[in-house]
Structure formats: C-alpha cells, structure tokens
N, C-alpha and C. Protein backbone atom coordinates (compact mmCIF):
# COMPACT_ATOMS: atom_id res chain seq x y z
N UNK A 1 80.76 57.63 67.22
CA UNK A 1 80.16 58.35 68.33
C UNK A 1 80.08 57.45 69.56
N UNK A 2 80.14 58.30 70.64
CA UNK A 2 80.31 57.16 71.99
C UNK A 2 79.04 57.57 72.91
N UNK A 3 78.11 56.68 72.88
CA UNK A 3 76.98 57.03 73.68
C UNK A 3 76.43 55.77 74.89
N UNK A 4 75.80 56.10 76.35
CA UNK A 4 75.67 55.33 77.05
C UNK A 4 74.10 56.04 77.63
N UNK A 5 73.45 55.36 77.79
CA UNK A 5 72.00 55.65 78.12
C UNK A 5 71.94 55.04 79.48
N UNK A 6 71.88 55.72 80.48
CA UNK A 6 71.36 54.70 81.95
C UNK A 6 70.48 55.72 83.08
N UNK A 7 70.26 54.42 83.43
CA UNK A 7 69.15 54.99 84.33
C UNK A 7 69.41 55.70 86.05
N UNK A 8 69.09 56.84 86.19
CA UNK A 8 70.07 57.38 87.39
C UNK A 8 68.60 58.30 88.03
N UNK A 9 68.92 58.29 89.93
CA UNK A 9 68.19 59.34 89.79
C UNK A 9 69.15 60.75 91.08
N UNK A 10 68.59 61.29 91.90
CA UNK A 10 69.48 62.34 91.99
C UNK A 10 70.73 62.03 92.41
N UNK A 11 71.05 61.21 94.06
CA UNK A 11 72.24 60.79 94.40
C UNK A 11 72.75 60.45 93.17
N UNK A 12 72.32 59.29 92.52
CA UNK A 12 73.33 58.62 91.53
C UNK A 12 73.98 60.00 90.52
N UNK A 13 73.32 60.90 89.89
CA UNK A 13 73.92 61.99 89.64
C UNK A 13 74.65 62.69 90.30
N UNK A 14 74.46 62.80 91.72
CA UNK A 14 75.53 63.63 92.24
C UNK A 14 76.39 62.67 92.56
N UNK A 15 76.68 61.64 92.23
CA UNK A 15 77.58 60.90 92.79
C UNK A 15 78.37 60.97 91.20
N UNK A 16 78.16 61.26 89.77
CA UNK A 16 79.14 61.48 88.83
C UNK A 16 79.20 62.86 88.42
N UNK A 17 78.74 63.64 89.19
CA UNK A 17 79.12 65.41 89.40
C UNK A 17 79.99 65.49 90.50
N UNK A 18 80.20 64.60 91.28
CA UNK A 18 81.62 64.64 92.41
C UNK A 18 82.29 64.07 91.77
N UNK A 19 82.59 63.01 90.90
CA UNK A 19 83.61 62.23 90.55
C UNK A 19 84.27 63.50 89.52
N UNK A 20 83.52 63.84 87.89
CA UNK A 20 83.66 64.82 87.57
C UNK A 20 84.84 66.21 88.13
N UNK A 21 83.88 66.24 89.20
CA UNK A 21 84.52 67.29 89.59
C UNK A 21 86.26 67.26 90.34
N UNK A 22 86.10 65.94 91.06
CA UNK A 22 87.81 65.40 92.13
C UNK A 22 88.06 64.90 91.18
N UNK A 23 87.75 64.04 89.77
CA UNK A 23 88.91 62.89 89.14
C UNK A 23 89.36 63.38 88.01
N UNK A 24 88.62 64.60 87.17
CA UNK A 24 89.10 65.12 85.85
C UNK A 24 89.08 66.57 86.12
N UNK A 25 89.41 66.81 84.37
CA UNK A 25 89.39 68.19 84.60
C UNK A 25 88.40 69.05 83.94
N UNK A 26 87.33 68.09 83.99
CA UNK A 26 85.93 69.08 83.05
C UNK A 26 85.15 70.23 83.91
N UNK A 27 84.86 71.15 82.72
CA UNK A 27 84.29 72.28 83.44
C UNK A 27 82.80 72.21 82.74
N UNK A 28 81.65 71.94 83.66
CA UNK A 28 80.47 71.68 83.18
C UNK A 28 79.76 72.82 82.98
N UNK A 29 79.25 73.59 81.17
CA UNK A 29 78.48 74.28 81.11
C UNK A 29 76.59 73.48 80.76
N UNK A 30 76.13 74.98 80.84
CA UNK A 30 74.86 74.16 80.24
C UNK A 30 74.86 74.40 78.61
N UNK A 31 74.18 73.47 78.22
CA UNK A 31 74.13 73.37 76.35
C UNK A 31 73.71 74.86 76.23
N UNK A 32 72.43 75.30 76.56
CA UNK A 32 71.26 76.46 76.22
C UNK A 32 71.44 77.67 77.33
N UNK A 33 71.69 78.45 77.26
CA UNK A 33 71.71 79.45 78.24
C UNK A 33 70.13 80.30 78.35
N UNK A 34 69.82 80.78 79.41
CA UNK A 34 68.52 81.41 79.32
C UNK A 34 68.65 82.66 78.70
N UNK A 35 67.26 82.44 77.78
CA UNK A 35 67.18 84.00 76.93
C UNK A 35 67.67 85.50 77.58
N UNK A 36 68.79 85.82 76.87
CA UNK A 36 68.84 87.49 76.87
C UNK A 36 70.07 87.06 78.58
N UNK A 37 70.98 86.22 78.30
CA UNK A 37 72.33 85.59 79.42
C UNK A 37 73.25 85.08 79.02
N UNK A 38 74.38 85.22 79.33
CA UNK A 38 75.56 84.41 78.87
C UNK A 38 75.37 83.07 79.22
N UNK A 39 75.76 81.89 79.07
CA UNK A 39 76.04 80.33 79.20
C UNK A 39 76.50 80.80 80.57
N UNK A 40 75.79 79.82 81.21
CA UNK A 40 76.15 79.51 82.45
C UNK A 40 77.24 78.11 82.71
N UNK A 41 78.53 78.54 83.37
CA UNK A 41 79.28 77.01 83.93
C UNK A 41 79.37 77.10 85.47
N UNK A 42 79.18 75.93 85.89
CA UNK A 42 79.25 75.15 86.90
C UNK A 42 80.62 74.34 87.95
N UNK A 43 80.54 75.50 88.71
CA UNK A 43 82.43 75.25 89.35
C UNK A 43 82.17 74.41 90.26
N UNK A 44 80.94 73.40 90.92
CA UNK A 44 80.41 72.78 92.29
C UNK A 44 79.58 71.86 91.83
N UNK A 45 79.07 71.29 92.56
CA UNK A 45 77.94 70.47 92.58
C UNK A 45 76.68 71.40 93.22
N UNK A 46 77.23 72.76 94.32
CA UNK A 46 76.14 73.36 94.65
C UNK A 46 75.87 74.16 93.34
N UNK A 47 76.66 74.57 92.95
CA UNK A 47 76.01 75.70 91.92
C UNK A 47 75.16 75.18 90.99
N UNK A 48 75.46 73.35 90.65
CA UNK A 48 74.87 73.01 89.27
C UNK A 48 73.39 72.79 90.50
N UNK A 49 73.65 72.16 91.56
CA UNK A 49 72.03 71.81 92.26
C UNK A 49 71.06 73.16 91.69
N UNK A 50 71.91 74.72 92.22
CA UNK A 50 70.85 75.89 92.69
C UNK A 50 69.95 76.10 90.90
N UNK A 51 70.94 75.52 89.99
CA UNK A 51 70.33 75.73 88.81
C UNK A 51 69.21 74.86 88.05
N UNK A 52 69.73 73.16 88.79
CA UNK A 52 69.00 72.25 87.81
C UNK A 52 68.42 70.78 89.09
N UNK A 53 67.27 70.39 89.29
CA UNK A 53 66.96 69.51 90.20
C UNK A 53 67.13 68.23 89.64
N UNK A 54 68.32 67.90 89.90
CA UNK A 54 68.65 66.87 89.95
C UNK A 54 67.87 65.55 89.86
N UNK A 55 68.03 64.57 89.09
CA UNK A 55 66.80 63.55 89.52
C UNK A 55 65.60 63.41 89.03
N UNK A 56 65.23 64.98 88.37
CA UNK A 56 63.85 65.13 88.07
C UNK A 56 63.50 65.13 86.54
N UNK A 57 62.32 64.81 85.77
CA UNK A 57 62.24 64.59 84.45
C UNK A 57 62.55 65.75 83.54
N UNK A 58 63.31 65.49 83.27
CA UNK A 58 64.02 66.56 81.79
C UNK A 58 64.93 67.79 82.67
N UNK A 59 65.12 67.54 83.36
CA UNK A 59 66.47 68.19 84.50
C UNK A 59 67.02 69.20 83.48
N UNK A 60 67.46 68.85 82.55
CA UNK A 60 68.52 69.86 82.18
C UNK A 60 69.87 69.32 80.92
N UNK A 61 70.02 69.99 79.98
CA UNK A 61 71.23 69.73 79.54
C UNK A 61 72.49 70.32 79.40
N UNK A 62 73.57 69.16 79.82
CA UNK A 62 74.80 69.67 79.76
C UNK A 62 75.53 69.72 79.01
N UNK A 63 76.71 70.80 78.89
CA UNK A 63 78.17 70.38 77.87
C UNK A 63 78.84 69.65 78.85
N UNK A 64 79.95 68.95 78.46
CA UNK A 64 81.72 68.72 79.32
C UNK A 64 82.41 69.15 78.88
N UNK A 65 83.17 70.19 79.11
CA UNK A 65 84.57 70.60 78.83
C UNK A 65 86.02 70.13 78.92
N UNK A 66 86.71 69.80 78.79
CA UNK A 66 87.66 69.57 79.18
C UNK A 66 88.96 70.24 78.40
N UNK A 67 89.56 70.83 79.20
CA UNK A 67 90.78 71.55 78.36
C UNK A 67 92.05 70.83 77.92
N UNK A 68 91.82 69.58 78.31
CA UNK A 68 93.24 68.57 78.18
C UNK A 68 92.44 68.17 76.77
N UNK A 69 91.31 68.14 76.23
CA UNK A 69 90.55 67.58 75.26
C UNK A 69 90.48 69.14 73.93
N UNK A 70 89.86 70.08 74.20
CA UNK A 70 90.02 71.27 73.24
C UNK A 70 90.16 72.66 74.17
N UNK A 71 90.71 73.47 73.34
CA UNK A 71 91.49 75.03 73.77
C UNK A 71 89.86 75.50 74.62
N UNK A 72 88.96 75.58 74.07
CA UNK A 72 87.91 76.47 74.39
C UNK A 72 86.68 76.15 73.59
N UNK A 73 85.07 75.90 74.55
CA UNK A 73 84.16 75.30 73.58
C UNK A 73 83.97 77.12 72.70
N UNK A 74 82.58 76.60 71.90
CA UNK A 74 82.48 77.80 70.88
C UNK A 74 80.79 77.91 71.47
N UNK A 75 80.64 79.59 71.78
CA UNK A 75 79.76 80.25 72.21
C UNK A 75 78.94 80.59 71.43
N UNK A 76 78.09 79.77 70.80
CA UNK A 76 77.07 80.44 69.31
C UNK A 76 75.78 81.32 70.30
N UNK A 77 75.60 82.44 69.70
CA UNK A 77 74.33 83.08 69.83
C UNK A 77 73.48 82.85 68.55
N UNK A 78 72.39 82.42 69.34
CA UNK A 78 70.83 82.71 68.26
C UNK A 78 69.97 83.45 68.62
N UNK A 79 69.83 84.41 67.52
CA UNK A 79 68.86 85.90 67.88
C UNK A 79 67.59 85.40 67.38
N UNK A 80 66.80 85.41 68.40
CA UNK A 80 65.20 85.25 68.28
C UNK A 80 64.54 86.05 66.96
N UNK A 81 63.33 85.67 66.66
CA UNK A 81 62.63 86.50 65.57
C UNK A 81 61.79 87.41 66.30
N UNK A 82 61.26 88.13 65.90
CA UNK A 82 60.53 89.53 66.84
C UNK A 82 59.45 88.81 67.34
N UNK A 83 58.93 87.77 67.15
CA UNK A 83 57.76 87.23 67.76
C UNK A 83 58.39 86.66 69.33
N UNK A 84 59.20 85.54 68.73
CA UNK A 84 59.94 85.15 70.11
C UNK A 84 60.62 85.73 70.86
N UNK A 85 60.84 87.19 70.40
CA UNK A 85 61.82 88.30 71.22
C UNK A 85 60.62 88.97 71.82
N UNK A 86 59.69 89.33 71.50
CA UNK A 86 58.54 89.99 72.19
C UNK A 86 57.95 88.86 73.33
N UNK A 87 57.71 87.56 73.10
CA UNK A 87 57.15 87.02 73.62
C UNK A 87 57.75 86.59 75.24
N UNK A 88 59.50 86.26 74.33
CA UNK A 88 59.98 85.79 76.05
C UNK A 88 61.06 87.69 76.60
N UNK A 89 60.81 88.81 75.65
CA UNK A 89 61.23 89.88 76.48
C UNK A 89 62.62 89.68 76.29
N UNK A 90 63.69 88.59 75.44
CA UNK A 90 64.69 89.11 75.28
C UNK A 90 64.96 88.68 73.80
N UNK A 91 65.91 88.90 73.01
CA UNK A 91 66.42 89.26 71.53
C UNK A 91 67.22 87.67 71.51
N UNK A 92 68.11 86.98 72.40
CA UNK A 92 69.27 86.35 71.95
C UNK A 92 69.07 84.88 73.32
N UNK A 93 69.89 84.28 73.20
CA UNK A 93 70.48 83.20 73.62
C UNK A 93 71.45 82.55 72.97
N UNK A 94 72.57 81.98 74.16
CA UNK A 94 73.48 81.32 73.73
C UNK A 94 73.72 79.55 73.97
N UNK A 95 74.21 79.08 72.94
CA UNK A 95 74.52 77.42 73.13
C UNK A 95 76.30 77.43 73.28
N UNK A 96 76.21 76.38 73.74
CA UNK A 96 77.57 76.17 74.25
C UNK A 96 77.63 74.55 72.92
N UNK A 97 79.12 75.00 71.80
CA UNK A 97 78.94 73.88 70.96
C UNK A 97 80.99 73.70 70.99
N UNK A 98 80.38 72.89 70.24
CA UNK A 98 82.24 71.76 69.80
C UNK A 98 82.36 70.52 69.47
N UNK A 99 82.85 70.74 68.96
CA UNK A 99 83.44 68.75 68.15
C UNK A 99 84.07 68.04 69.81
N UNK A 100 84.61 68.39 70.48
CA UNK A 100 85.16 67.78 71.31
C UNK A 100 84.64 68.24 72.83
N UNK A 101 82.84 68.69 72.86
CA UNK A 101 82.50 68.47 73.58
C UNK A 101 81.45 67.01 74.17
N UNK A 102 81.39 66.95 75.41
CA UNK A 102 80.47 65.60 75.78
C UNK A 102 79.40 66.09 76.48
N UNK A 103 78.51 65.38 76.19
CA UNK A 103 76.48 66.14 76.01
C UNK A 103 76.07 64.85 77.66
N UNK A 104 75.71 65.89 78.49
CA UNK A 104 75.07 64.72 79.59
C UNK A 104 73.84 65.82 79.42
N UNK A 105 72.85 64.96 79.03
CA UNK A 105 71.63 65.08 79.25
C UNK A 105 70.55 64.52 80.23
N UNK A 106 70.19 65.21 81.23
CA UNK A 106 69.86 64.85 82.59
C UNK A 106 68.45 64.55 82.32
N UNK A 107 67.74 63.81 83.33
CA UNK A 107 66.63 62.74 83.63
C UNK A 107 66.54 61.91 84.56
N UNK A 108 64.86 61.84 84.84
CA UNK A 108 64.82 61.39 85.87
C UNK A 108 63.71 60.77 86.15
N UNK A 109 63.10 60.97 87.07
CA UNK A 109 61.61 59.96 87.60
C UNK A 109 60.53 61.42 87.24
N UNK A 110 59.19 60.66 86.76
CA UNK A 110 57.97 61.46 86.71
C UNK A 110 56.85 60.37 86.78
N UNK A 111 56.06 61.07 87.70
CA UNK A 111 54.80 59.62 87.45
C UNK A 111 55.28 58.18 87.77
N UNK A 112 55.79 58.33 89.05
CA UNK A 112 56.60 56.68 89.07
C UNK A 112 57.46 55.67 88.04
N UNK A 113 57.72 56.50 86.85
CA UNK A 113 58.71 56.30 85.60
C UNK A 113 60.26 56.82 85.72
N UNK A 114 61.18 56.43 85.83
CA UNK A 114 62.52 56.38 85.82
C UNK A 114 62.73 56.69 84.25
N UNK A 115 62.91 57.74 83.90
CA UNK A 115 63.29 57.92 82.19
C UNK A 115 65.24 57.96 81.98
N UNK A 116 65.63 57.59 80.91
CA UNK A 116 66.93 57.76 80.89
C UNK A 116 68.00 58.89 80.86
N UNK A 117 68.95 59.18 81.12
CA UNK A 117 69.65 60.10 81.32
C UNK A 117 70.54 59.45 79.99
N UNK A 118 71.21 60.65 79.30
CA UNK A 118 71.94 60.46 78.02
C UNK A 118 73.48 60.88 77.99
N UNK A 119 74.56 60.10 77.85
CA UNK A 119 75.70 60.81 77.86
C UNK A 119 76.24 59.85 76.54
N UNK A 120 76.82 61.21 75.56
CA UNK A 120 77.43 61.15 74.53
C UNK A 120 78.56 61.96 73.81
N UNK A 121 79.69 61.81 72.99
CA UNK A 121 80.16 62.65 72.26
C UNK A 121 80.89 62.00 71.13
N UNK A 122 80.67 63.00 70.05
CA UNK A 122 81.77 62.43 68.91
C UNK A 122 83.21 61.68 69.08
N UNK A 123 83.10 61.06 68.19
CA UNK A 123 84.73 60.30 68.04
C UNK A 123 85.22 61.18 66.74
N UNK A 124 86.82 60.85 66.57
CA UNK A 124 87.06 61.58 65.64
C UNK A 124 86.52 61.54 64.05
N UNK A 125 86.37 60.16 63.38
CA UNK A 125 85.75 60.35 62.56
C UNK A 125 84.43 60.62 62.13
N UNK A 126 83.75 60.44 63.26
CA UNK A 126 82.16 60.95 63.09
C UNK A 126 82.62 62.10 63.03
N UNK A 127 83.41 62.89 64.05
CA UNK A 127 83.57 64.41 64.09
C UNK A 127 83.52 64.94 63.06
N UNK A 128 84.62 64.41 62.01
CA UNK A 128 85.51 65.15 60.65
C UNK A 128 84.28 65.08 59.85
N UNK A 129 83.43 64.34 59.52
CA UNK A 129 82.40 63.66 58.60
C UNK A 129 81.25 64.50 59.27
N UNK A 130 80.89 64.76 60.55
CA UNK A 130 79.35 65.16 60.36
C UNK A 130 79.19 66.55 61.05
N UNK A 131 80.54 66.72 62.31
CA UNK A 131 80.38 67.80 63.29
C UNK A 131 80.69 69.40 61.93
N UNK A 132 79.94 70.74 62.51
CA UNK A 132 79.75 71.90 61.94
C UNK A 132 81.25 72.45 62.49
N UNK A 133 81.63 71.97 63.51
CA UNK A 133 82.63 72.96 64.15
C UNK A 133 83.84 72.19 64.09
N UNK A 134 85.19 72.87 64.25
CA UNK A 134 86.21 71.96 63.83
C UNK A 134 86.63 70.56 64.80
N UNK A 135 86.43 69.50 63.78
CA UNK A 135 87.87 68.44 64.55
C UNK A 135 89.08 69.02 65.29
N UNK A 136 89.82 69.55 64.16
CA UNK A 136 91.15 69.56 64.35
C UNK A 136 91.80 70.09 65.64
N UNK A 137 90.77 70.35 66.09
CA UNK A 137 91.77 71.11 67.67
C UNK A 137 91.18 70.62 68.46
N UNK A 138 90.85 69.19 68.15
CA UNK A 138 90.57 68.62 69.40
C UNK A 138 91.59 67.21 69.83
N UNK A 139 91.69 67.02 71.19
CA UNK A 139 92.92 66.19 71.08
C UNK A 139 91.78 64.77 71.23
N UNK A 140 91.94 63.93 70.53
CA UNK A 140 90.98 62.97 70.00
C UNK A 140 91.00 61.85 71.15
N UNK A 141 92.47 61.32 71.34
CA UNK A 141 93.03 60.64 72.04
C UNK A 141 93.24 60.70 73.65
N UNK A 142 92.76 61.83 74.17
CA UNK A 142 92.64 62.19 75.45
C UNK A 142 91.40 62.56 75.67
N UNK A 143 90.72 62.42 74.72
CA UNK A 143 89.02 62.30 74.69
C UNK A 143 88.93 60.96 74.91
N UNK A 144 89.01 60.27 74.31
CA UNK A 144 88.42 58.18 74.55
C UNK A 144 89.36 57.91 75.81
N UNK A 145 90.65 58.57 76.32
CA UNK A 145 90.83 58.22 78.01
C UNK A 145 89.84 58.47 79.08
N UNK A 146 89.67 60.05 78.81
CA UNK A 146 88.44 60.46 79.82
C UNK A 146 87.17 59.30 79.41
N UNK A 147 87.00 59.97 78.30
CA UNK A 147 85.68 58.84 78.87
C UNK A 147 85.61 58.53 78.76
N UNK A 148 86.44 56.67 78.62
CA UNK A 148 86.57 55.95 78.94
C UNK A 148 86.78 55.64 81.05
N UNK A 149 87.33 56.68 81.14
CA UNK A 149 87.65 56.51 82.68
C UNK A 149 85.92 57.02 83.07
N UNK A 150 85.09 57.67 82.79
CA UNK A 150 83.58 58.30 82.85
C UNK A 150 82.89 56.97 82.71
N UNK A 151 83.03 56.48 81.61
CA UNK A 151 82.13 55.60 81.30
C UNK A 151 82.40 54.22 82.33
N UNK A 152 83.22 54.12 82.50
CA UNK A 152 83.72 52.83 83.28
C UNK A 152 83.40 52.81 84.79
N UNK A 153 83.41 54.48 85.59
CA UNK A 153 82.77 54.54 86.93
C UNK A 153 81.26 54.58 86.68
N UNK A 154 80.62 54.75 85.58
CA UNK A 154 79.26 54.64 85.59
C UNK A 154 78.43 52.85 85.52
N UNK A 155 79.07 52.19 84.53
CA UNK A 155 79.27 51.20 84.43
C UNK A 155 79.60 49.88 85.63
N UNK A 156 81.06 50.67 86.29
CA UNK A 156 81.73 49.43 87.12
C UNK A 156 81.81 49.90 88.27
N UNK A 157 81.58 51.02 88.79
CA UNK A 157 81.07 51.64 90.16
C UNK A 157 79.97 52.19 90.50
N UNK A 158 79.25 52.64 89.58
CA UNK A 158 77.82 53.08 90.02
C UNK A 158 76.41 52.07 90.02
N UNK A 159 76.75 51.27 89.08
CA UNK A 159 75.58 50.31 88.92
C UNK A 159 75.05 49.29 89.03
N UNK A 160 73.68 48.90 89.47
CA UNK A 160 73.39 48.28 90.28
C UNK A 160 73.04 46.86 89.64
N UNK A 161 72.31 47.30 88.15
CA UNK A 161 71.76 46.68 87.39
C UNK A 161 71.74 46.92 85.82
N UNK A 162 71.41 45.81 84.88
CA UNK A 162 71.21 46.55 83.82
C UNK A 162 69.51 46.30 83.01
N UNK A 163 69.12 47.09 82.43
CA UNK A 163 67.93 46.86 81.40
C UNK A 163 68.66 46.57 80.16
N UNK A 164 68.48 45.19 79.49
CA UNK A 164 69.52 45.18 78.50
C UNK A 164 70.71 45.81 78.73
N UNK A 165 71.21 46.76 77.58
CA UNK A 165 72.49 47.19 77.77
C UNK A 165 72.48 48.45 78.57
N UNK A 166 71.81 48.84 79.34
CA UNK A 166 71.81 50.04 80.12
C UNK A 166 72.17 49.88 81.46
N UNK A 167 72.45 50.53 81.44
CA UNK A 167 73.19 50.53 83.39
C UNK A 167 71.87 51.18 84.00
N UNK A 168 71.44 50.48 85.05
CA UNK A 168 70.93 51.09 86.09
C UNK A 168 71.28 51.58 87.52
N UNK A 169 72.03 52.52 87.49
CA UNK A 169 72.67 52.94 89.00
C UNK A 169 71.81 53.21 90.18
N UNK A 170 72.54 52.77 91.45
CA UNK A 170 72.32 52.46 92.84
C UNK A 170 70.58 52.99 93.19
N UNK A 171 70.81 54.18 93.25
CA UNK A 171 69.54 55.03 93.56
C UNK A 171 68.11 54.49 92.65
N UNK A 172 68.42 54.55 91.32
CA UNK A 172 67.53 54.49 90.53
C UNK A 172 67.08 53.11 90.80
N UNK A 173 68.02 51.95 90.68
CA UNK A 173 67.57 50.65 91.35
C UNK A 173 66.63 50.24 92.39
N UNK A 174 67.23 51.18 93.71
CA UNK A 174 66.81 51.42 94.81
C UNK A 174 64.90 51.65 94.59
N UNK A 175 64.75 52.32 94.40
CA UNK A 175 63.37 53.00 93.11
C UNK A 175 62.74 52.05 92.66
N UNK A 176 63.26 51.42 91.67
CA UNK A 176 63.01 50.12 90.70
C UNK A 176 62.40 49.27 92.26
N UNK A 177 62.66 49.12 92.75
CA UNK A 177 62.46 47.84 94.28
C UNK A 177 60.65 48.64 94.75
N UNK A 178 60.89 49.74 94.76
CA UNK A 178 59.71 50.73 95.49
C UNK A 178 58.28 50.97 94.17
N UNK A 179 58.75 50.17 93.17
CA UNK A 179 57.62 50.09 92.56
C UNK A 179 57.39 51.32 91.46
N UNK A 180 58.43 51.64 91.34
CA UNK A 180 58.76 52.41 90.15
C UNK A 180 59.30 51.62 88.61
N UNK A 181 59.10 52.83 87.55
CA UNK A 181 59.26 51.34 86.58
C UNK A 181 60.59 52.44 86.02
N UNK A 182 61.29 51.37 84.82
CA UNK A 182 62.29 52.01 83.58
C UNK A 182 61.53 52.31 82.28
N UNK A 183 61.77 53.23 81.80
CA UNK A 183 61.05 53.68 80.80
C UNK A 183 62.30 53.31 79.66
N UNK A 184 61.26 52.26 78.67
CA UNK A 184 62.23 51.35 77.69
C UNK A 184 60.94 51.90 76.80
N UNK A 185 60.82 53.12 75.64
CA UNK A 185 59.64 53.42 74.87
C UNK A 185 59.31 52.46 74.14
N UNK A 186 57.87 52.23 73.98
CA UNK A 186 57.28 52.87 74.53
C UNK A 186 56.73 52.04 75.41
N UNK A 187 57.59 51.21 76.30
CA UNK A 187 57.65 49.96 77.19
C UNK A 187 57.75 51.16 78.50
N UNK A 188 57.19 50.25 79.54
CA UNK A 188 57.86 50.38 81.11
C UNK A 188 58.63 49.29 81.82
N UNK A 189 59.69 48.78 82.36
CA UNK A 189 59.15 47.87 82.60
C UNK A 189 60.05 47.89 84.26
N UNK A 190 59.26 47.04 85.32
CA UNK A 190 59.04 46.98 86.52
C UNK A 190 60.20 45.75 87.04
N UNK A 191 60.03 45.43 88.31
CA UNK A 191 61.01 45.17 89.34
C UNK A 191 60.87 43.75 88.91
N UNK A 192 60.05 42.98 88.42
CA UNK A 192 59.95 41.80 88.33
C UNK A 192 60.10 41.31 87.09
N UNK A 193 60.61 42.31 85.65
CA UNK A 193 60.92 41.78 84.82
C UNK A 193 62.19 40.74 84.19
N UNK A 194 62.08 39.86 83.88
CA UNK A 194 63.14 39.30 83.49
C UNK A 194 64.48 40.12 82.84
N UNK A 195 63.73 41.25 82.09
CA UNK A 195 64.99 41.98 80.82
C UNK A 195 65.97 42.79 82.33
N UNK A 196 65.21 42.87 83.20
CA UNK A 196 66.46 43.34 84.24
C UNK A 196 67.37 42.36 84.88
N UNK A 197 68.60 42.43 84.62
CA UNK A 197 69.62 41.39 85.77
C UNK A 197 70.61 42.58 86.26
N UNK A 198 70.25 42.39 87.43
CA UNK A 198 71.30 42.93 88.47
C UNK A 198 72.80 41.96 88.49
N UNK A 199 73.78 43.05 88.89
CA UNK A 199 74.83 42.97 88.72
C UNK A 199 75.61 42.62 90.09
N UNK A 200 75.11 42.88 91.00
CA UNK A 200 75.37 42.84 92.45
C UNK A 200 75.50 41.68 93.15
C-alpha cells in the first residue's frame, strides 16, 4: 500500500487540485455521496470548492480516478435501516469503491491545530490479498507512475518542511510560523520544535 500523510492547508490543496487537474488524467469523486444522491465528481477546482472548504478540519473525502489506471470505479449503494431512513428522510447512499482507486482524505486547521491530510492507495499485491473488489482490471503499473509523479510534486514542489517523515507544505508552514501547531497524536507540536526541519 502507498500512503503519505502531510500537512496542508487550503492554497496548498488547491495547489494539488490544479496540478491534478492540468498534469493527469484523474477524475475526482467523493468517497460518500449524500443520502438519497448519486456520487458526486468534480470536473474544476470550483466545483470541488462549492462542495467541500478546503483547508478546514475533516473537509471531506475523496476517490481518484484515473482511466489510464481502471475502466470505471464501482458505485456501491447502502440502503439505510428504517431508523436511519426515517431519521435522515432518505432510504440509500452511495460510495464510490475500487482496487485501483486513490483515497485523498482532506484536513485541515481547527483550534489553531493543523491536522493531517491522508493520501493513499493499494499496490497490487495488497490489492489481490486484501481489496473486496477486483485487482485484475486494474493497470498496476500506470498506477505507481501517477503517483509516483503525485507524490513527488507533494514532496519536491510543495513542501516547505517536514515533521519527521511528513511533508509540511507552503501554506501550512506559513501557519506553523503564526503560532499554529502540527497535530502528531496525541502530540502538538509548534514552530520551535526540533522534530521539524525545513527543507528550504
């Protein structure tokens, strides 16, 4: 599995929802669609703003698509139980799933805390071994290019600093200076700690 945890807050997100959008060819849905709606995807950076605030704590989670990577993700519906269908007024919701999708899970500052933002996805043998939905139609090998090329502008163009092994990008840094801290659980830790070395 390929996972990178760093610390971002809105610019620095919209600055890998433009790259996203001009350097590959992913089509960003959300994981969870709202009760009793189809999955919503995201053709802009405005459309994903009007849906999810950027920057802010527990923002939102995403799929990545990419069609050079698999044919089409898989649209599971889960039908509520009559309690939760009465309660939120609709019957169903849909997740957006796949072996050869990549999970950005958004985050941000609350309470002067910088929390981490999460981007991950299977490799092929974790896939075959643990994923519900198929490997096989996923092109494995044009998965670790992309993101590898993802991981490397987050890494070697966006960031400013690291907490241990975490990248801390521009904005969020910026922050870090203003007396905001990184949330390392169930640690914080601030502008003057040693475990931070900037990269700059």
């Amino acid at each position: 599995m390929a996972n990178l945890d760093f610390y971002a807050l809105g610019d620095d997100l919209r600055n890998i929802v433009q790259f996203l959008y001009a350097e590959t060819d992913i089509v960003i849905f959300e994981l969870s669609s709202n009760p009793g709606c189809e999955p919503r995807s995201f053709r802009s950076l405005a459309e994903l703003e009007a849906a999810f605030k950027l920057g802010s704590y527990r923002a939102g989670n995403l799929q990545l698509w990419s069609p050079s990577v698999m044919k089409q993700p898989v649209f599971e519906r889960a039908d509520f139980n009559a309690d939760t269908a009465a309660r939120l007024g609709h019957s169903f919701r849909y997740s957006v799933r796949g072996a050869g999708l990549i999970q950005l899970y958004l985050n941000g500052l609350q309470d002067g805390v910088i929390y981490h933002t999460h981007y991950g996805h299977w490799n092929e043998a974790g896939a075959c071994k643990r994923s519900m939905y198929p490997a096989d139609d996923c092109d494995w090998k044009a998965l670790t290019k992309l993101s590898g090329r993802i991981q490397r502008h987050i890494r070697g163009k966006l960031s400013a600093a690291k907490l241990y092994s975490r990248p801390v990008l521009q904005h969020a840094y910026n922050a870090l200076q203003q007396k905001n801290g990184l949330w390392w659980g169930p640690d914080v830790k601030y502008a003057d700690s040693a475990d931070i070395k900037s990269i700059r």
